[in-house]
Protein backbone atom coordinates (compact mmCIF):
# COMPACT_ATOMS: atom_id res chain seq x y z
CA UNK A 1 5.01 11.54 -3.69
CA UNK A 2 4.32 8.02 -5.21
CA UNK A 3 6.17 4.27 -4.32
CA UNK A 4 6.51 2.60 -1.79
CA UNK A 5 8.71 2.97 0.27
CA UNK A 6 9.66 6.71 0.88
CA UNK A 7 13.15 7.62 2.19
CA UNK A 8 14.80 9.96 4.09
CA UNK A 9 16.29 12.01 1.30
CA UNK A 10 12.11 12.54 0.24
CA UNK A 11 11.27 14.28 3.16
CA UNK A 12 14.62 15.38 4.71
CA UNK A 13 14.39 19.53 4.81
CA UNK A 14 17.93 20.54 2.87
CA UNK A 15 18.64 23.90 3.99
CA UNK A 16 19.56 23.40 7.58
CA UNK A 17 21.85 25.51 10.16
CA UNK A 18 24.61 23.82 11.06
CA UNK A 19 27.54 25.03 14.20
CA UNK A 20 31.43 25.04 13.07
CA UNK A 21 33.26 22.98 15.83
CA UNK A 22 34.87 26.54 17.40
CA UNK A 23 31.52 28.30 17.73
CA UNK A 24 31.03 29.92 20.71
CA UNK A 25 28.87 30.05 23.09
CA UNK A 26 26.83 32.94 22.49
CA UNK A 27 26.78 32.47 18.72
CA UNK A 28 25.20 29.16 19.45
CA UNK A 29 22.40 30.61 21.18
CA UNK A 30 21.82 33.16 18.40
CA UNK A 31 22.07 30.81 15.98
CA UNK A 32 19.46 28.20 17.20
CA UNK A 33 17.46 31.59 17.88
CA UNK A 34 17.73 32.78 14.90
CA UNK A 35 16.73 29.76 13.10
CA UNK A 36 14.17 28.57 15.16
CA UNK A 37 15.62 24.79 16.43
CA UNK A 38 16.81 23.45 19.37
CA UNK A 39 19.52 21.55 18.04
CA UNK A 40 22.19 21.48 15.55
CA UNK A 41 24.39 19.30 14.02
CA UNK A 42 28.35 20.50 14.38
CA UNK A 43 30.46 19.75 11.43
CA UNK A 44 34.31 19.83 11.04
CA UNK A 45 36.09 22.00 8.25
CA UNK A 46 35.19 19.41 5.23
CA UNK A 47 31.47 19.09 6.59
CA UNK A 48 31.45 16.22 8.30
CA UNK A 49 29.25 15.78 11.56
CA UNK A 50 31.24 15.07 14.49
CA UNK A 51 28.43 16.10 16.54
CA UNK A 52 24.97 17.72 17.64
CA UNK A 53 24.42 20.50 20.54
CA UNK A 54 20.99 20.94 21.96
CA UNK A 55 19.39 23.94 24.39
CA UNK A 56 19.98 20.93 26.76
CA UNK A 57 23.28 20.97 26.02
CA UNK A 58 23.36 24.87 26.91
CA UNK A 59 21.09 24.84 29.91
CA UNK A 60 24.04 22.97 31.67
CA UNK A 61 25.89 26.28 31.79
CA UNK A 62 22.31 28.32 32.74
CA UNK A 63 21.92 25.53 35.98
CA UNK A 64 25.42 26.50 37.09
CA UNK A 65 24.86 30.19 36.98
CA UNK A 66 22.01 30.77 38.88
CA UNK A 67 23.22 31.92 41.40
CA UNK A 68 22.35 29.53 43.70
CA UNK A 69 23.93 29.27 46.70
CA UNK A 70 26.27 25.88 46.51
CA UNK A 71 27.29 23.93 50.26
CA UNK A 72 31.03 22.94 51.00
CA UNK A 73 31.16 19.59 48.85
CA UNK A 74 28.46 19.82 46.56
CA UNK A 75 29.15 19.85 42.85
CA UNK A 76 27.14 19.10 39.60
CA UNK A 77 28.08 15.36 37.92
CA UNK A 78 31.47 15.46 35.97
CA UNK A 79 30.04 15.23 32.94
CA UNK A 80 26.94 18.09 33.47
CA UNK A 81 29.88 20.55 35.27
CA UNK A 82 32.00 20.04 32.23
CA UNK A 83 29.78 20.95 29.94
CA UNK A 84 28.89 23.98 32.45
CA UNK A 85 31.89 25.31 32.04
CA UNK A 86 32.65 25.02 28.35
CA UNK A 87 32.40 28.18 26.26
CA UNK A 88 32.63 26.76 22.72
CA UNK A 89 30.37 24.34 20.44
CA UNK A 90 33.02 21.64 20.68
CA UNK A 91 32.97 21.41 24.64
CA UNK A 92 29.45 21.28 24.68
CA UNK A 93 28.17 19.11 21.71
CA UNK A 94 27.07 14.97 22.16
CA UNK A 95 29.29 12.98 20.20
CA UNK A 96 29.27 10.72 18.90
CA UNK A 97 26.10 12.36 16.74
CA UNK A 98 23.17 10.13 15.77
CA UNK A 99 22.75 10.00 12.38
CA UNK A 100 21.10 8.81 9.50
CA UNK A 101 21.67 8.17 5.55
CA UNK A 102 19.22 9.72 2.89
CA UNK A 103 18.33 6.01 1.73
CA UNK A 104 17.00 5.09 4.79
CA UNK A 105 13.50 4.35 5.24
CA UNK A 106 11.11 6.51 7.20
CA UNK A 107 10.43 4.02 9.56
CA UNK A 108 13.82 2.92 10.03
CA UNK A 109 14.61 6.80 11.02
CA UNK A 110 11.81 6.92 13.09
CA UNK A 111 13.12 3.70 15.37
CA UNK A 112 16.17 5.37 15.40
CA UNK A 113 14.42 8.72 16.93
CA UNK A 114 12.77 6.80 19.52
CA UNK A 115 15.35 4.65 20.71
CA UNK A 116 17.95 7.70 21.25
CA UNK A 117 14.91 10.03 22.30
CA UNK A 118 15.80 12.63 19.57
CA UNK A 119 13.49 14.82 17.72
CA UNK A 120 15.81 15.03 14.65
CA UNK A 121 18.67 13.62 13.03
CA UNK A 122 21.19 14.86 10.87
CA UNK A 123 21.44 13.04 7.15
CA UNK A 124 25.02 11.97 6.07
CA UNK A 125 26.23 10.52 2.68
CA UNK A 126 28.64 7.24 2.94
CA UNK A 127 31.66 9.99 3.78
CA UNK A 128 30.01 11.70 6.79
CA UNK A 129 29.01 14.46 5.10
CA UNK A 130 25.86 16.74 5.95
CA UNK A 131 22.88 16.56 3.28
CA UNK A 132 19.93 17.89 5.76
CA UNK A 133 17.62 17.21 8.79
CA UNK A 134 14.76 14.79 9.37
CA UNK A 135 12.66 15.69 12.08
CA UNK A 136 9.46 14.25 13.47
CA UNK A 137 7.01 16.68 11.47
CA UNK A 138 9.22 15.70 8.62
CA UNK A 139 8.46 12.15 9.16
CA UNK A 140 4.91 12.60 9.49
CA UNK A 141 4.36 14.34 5.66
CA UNK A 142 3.49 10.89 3.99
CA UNK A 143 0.28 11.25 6.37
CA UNK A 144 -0.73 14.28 4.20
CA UNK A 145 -0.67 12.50 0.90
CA UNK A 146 -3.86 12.53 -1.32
CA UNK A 147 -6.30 9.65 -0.51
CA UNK A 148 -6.56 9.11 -4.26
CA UNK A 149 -2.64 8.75 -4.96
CA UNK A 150 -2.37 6.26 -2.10
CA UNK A 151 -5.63 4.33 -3.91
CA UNK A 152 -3.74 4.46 -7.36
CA UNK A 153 -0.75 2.86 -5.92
CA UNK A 154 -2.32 -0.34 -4.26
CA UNK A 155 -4.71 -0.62 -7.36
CA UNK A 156 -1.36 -0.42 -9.73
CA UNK A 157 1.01 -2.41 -7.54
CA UNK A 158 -0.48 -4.44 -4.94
CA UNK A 159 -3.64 -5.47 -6.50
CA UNK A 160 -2.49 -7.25 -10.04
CA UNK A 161 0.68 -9.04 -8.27
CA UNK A 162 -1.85 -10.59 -5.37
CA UNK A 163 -4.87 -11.21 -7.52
CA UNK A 164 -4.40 -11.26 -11.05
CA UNK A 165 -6.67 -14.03 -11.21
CA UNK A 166 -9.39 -12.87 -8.77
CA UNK A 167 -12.70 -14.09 -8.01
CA UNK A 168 -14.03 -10.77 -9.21
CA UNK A 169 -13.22 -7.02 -9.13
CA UNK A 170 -11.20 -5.86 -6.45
CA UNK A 171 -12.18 -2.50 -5.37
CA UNK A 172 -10.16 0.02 -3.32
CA UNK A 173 -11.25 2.96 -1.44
CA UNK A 174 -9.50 5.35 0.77
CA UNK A 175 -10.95 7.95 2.89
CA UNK A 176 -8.53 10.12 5.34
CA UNK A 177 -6.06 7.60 4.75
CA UNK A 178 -8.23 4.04 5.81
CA UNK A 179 -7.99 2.14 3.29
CA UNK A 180 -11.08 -0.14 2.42
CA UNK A 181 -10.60 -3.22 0.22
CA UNK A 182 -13.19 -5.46 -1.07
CA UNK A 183 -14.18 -8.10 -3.49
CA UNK A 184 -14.11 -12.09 -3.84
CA UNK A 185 -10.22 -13.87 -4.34
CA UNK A 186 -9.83 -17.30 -5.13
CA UNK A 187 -6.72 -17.43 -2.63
CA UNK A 188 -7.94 -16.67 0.75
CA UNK A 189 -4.58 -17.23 2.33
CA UNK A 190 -3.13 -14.05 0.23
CA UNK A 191 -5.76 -11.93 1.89
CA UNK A 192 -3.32 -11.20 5.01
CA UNK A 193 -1.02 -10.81 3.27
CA UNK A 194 -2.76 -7.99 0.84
CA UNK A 195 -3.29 -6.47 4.31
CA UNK A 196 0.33 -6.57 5.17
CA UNK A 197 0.81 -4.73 2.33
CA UNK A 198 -1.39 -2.02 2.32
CA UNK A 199 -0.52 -1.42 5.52
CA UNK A 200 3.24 -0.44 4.41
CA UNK A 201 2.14 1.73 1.84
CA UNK A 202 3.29 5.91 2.67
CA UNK A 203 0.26 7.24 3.72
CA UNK A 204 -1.82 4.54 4.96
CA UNK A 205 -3.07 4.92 8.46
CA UNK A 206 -5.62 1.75 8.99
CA UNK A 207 -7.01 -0.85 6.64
CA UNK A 208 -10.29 -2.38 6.51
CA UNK A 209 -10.29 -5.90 4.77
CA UNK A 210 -13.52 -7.16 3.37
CA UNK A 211 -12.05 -9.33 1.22
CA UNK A 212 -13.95 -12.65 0.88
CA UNK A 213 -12.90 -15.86 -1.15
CA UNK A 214 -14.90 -17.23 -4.09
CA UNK A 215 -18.91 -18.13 -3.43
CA UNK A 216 -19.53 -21.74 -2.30
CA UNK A 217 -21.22 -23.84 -4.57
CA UNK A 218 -22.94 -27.04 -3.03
CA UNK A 219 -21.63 -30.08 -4.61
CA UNK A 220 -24.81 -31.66 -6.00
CA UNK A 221 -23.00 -35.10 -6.92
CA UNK A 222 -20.12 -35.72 -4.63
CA UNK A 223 -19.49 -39.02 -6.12
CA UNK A 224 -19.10 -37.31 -9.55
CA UNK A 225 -15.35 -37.27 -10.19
CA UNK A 226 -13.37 -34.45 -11.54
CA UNK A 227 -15.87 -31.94 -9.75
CA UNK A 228 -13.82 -31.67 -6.31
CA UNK A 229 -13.62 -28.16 -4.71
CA UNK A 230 -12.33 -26.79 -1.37
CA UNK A 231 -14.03 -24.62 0.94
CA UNK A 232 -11.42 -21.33 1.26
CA UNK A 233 -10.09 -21.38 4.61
């Protein structure tokens, strides 16, 4: 994989089970068996997601039926005892579904995992319709990219837009996926910047900046004029 950044649709797996809206309950369960997930988005006749159902979502049912003995006046939450007693896919689902688009960025799909405490998400085009899956493992593939791909991309992209008139040779190394820059700029105040960068680069998992700006000269003859330099901040 190569540029920067990476979307959904780069990662996303494509072939992905998804539940009809009048499954049942015990095909759910065989199907999320069968294919080895514990979730699933639900579509509607044209494909569309109107929904996801989870093992959490079935385990409602399993806490009802346990046989548990239940005192006058107890009963499970309205919306756990509903669910307990559904029997097809579009009883039990979550709507509305949390989804995602196959343009957005990783990171944007990742915020979106954590702040709905999902492990996937099902992609959708503008029309609602189901493309794939991003999970977390998907997320996590731009980790596994080569050392020297990630390299070639800040030495080809970052490098000549930042310092196209550098101090000297600016040298990139990458090892596990820390990238180490060094070399002598003649703009110090693009050096956090650089590291900004890098930083948003697929792959990248630290940076180490030795960057330095040009070498100070001592001004022999201060009082000569059109020899005035400034110490980089």
């Amino acid at each position: 994989m190569t540029g920067t950044p990476h979307v959904v649709s780069d990662v996303m797996t494509r072939t992905v089970l998804a539940l009809h809206h009048g499954a049942a309950f015990k095909e759910i369960v065989t199907a999320l068996q069968q294919w080895q997930v514990s979730a699933a988005p639900v579509v509607d006749d044209d494909g569309r997601v109107v929904g996801v159902v989870s093992e959490a979502d079935l385990l409602r049912k399993e806490e009802a039926c346990d046989g548990a003995p239940v005192r006058y006046g107890d009963s499970l939450p309205d919306s756990r005892s509903t669910k307990a007693a559904s029997v097809t896919v579009e009883e039990l689902m979550t709507v509305p579904a949390v989804t995602v688009h196959p343009e957005a960025t990783l990171p944007e799909a990742a915020r979106s995992m954590a702040r709905h405490g999902v492990k996937r998400l099902p992609v959708v085009d503008a029309n609602g319709l189901l493309k794939g899956v991003v999970s977390r493992s998907d997320l996590l593939k731009v980790f596994l990219r080569e050392d020297e791909d990630i390299a070639e991309e800040i030495r080809h992209t970052i490098v000549p837009h930042l310092f196209a008139d550098s101090a000297g040779p600016i040298r990139v190394a990458v090892d596990g996926g820390v990238v180490t820059l060094t070399g002598r700029v003649t703009d110090t105040t693009l050096i956090p910047v650089a590291v900004g960068w890098v930083r948003s680069v697929d792959g990248v998992i630290a940076v180490d900046c030795a960057l330095t700006g040009p070498r100070h000269r001592p001004d022999l003859d201060p009082d000569l004029p059109g020899d005035e330099r400034v110490s980089p901040a």
